[in-house]
C-alpha atoms as a PDB file:
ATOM      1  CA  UNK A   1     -48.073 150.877 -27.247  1.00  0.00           C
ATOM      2  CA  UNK A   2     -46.039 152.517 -29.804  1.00  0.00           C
ATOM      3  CA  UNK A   3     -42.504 151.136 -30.380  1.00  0.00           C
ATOM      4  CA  UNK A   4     -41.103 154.379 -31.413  1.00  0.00           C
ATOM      5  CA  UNK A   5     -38.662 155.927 -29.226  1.00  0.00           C
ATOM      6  CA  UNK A   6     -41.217 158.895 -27.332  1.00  0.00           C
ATOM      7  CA  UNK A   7     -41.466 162.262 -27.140  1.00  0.00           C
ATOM      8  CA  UNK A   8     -40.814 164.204 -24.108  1.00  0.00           C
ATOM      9  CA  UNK A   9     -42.687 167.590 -24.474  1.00  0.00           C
ATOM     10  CA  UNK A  10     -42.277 170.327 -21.376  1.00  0.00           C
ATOM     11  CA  UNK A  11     -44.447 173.615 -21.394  1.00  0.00           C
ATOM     12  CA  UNK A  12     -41.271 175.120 -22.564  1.00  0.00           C
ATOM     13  CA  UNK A  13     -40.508 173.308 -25.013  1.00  0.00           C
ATOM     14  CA  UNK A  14     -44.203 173.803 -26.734  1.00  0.00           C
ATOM     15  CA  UNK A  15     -43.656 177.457 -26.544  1.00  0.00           C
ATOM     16  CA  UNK A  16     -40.188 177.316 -28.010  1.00  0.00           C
ATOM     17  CA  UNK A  17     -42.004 175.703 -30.957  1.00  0.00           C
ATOM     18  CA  UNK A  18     -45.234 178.004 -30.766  1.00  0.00           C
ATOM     19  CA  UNK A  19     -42.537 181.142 -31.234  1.00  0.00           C
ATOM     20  CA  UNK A  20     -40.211 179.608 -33.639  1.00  0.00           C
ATOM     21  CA  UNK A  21     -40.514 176.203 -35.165  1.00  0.00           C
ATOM     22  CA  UNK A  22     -36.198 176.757 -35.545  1.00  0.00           C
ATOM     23  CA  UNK A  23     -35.560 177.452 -31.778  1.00  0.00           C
ATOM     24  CA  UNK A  24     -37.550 173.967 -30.468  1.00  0.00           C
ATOM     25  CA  UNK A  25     -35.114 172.254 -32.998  1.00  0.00           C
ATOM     26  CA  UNK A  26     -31.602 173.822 -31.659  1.00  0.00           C
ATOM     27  CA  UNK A  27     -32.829 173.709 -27.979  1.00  0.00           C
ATOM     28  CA  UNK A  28     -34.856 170.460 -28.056  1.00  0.00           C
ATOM     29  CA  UNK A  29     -33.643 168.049 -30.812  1.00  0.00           C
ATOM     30  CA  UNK A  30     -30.403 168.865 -32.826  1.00  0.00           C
ATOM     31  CA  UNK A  31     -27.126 167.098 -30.528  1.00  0.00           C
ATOM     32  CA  UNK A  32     -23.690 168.468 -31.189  1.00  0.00           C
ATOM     33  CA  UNK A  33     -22.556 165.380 -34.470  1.00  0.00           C
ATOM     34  CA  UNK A  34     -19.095 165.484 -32.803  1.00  0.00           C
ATOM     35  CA  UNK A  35     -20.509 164.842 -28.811  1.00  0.00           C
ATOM     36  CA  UNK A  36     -24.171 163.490 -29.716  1.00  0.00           C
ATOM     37  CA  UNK A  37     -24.972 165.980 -26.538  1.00  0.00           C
ATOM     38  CA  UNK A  38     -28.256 168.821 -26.681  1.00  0.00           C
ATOM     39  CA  UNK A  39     -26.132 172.111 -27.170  1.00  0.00           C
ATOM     40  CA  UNK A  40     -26.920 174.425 -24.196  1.00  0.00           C
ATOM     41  CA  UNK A  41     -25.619 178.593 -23.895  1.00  0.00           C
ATOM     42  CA  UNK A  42     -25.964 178.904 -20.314  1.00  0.00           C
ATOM     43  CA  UNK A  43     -27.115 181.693 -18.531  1.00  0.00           C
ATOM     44  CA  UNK A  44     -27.213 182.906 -14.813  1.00  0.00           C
ATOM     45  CA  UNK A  45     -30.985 181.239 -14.735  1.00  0.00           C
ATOM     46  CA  UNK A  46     -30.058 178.229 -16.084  1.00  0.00           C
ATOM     47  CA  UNK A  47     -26.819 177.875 -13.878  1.00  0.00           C
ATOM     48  CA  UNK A  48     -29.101 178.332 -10.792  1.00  0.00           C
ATOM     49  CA  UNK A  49     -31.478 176.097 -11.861  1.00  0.00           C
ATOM     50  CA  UNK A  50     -28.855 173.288 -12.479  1.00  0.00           C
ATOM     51  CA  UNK A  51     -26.870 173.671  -9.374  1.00  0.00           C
ATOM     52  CA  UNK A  52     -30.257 173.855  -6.891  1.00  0.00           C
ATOM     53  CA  UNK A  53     -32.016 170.461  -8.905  1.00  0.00           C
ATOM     54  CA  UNK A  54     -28.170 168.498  -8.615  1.00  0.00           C
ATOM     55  CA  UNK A  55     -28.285 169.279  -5.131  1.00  0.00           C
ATOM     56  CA  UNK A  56     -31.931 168.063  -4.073  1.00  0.00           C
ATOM     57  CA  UNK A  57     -32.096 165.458  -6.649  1.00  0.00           C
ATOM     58  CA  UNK A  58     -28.558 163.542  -5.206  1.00  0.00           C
ATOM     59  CA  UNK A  59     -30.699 163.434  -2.101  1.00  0.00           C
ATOM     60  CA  UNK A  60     -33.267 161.268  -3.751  1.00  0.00           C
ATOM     61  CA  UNK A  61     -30.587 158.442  -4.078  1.00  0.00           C
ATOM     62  CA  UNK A  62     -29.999 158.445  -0.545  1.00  0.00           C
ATOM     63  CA  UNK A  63     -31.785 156.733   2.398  1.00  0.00           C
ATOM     64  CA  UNK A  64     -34.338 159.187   3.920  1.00  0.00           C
ATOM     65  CA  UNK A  65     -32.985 158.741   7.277  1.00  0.00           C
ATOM     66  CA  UNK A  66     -29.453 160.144   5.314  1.00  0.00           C
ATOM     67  CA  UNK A  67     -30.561 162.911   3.349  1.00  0.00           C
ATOM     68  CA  UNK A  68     -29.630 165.723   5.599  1.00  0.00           C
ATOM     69  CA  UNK A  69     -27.372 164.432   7.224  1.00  0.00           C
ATOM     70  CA  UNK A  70     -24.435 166.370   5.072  1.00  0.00           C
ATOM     71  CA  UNK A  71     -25.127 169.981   4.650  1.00  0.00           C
ATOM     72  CA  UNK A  72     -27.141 170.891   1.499  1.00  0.00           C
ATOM     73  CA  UNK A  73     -25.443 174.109   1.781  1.00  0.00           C
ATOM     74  CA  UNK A  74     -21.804 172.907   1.762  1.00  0.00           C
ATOM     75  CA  UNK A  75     -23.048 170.606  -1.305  1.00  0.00           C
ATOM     76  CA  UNK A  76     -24.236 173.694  -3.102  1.00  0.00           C
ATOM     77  CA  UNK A  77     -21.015 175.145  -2.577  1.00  0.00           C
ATOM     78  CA  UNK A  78     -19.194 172.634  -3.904  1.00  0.00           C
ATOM     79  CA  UNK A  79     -21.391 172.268  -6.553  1.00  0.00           C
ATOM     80  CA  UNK A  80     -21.513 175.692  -7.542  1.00  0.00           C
ATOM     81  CA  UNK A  81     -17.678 175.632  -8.343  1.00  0.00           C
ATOM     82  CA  UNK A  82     -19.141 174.190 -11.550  1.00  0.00           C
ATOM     83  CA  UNK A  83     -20.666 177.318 -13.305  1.00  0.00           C
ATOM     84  CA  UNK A  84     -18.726 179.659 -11.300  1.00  0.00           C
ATOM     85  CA  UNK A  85     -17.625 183.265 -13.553  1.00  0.00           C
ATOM     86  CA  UNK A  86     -17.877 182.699 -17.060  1.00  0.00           C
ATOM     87  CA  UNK A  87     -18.981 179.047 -16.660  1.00  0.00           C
ATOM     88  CA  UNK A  88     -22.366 180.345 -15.787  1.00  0.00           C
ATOM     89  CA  UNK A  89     -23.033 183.318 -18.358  1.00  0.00           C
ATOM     90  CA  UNK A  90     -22.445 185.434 -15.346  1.00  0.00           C
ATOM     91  CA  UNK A  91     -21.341 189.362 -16.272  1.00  0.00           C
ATOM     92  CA  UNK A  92     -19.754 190.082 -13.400  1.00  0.00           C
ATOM     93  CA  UNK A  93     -19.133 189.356  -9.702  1.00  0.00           C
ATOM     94  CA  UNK A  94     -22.191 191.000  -8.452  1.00  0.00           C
ATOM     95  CA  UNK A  95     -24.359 189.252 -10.297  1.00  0.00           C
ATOM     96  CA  UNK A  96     -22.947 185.639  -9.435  1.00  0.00           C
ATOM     97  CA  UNK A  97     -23.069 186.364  -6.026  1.00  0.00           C
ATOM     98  CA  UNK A  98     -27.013 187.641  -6.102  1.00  0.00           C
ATOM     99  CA  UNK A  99     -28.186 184.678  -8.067  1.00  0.00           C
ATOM    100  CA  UNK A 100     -25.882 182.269  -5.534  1.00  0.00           C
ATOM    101  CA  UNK A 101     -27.660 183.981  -2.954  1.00  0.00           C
ATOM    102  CA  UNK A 102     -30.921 182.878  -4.407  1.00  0.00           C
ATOM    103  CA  UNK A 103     -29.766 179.456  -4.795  1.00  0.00           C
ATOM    104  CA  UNK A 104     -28.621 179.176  -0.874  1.00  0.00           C
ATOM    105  CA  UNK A 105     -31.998 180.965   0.339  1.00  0.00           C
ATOM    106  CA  UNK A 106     -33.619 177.878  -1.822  1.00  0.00           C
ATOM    107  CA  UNK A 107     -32.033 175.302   0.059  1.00  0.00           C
ATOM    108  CA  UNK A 108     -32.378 176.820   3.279  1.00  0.00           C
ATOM    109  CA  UNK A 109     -36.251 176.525   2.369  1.00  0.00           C
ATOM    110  CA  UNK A 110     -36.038 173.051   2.117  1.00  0.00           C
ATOM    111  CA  UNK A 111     -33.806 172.235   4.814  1.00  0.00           C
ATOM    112  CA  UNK A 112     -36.679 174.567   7.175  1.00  0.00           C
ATOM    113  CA  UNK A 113     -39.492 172.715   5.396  1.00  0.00           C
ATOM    114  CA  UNK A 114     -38.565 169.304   4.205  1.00  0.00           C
ATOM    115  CA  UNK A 115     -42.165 168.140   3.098  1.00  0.00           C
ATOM    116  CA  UNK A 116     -42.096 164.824   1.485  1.00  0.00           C
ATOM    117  CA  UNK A 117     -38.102 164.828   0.827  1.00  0.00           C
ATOM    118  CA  UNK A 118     -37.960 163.250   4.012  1.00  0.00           C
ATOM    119  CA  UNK A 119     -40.126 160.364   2.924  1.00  0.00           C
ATOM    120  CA  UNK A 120     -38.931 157.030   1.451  1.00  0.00           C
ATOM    121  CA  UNK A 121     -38.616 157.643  -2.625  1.00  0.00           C
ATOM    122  CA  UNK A 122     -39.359 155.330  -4.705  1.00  0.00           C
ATOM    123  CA  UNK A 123     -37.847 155.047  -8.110  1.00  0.00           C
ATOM    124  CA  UNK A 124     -39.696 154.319 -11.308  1.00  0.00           C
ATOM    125  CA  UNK A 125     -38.144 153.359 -14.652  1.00  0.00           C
ATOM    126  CA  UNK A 126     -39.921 153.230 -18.063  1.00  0.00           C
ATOM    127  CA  UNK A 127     -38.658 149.496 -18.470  1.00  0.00           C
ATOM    128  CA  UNK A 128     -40.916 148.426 -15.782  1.00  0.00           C
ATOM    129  CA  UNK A 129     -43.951 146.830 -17.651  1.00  0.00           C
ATOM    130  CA  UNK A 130     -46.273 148.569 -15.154  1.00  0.00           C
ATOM    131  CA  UNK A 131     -44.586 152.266 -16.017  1.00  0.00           C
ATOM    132  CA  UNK A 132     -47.576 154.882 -17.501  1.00  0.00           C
ATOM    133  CA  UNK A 133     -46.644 158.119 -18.237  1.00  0.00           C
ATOM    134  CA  UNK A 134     -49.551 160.237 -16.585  1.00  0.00           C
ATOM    135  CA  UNK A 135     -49.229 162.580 -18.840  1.00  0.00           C
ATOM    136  CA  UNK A 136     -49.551 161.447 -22.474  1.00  0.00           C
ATOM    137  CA  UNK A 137     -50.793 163.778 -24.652  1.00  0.00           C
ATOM    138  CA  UNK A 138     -50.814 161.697 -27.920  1.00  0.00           C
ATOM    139  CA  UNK A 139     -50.783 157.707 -28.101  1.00  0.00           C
ATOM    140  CA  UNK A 140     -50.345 158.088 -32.017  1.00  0.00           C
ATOM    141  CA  UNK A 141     -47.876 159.680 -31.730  1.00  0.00           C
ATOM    142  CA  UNK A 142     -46.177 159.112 -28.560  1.00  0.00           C
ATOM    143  CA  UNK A 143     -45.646 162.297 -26.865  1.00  0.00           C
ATOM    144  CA  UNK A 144     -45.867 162.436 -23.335  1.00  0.00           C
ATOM    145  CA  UNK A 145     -45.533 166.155 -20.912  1.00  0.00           C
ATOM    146  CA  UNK A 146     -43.371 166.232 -18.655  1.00  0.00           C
END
């Protein structure tokens, strides 16, 4: 196994790179010198996105029995506070409330069809010796999809 740090590669990130070699840098590698954080311009998408995946993945830390016991909806809510107006890249009112709207008719999905989020998660960290990416798409190189 390679002892250089890997590469995490997502479909999006290949295209950013297939379209402009520049844009997978500033999305995907350069970090602010000042903050050493990835330097995001958010937009109404990407607020959505956030808010729905902080919501369901907070349940995964949680007992399965627990998970629903709090309303996903009042965490969303709460949550949402976050990117709310400007925050979010939203233009005006009308829009924040649409894509919110989206967001809560997400959750209410879940909460109607919980699938596997009501079974027993089990947490796996790369430090574990028996940790394989399933998706490695170079050994060289060590880049993995994910």
């Amino acid at each position: 196994m390679p002892t250089t740090p890997s590469v995490w590669v997502s479909n999006s990130s290949i295209s950013d790179f297939v379209n402009c070699p520049r844009l997978y840098f500033l999305r995907n590698v350069y970090k602010d010198p000042k903050t050493n954080h990835k330097i995001n311009i958010i937009s109404p998408s990407l607020a959505l996105g956030q808010m729905v995946h902080e919501v369901l993945e907070a349940l995964s830390f949680l007992p399965a029995e627990d998970r629903f016991k709090e309303s996903l909806l009042d965490k969303y809510s709460t949550s949402w506070e976050k990117v709310s107006g400007k925050l979010g890249g939203f233009k005006t009112h009308e829009e924040e409330e649409a894509i919110k709207e989206r967001g809560l008719s997400m959750l209410k999905r879940v909460i109607d069809n919980p699938g596997p989020i009501l079974n027993k998660t089990i947490k796996v960290r790369k430090e574990d010796p028996n940790y394989l990416p399933r998706m490695t798409l170079s050994v060289e190189d060590n880049i993995i999809l994910c």
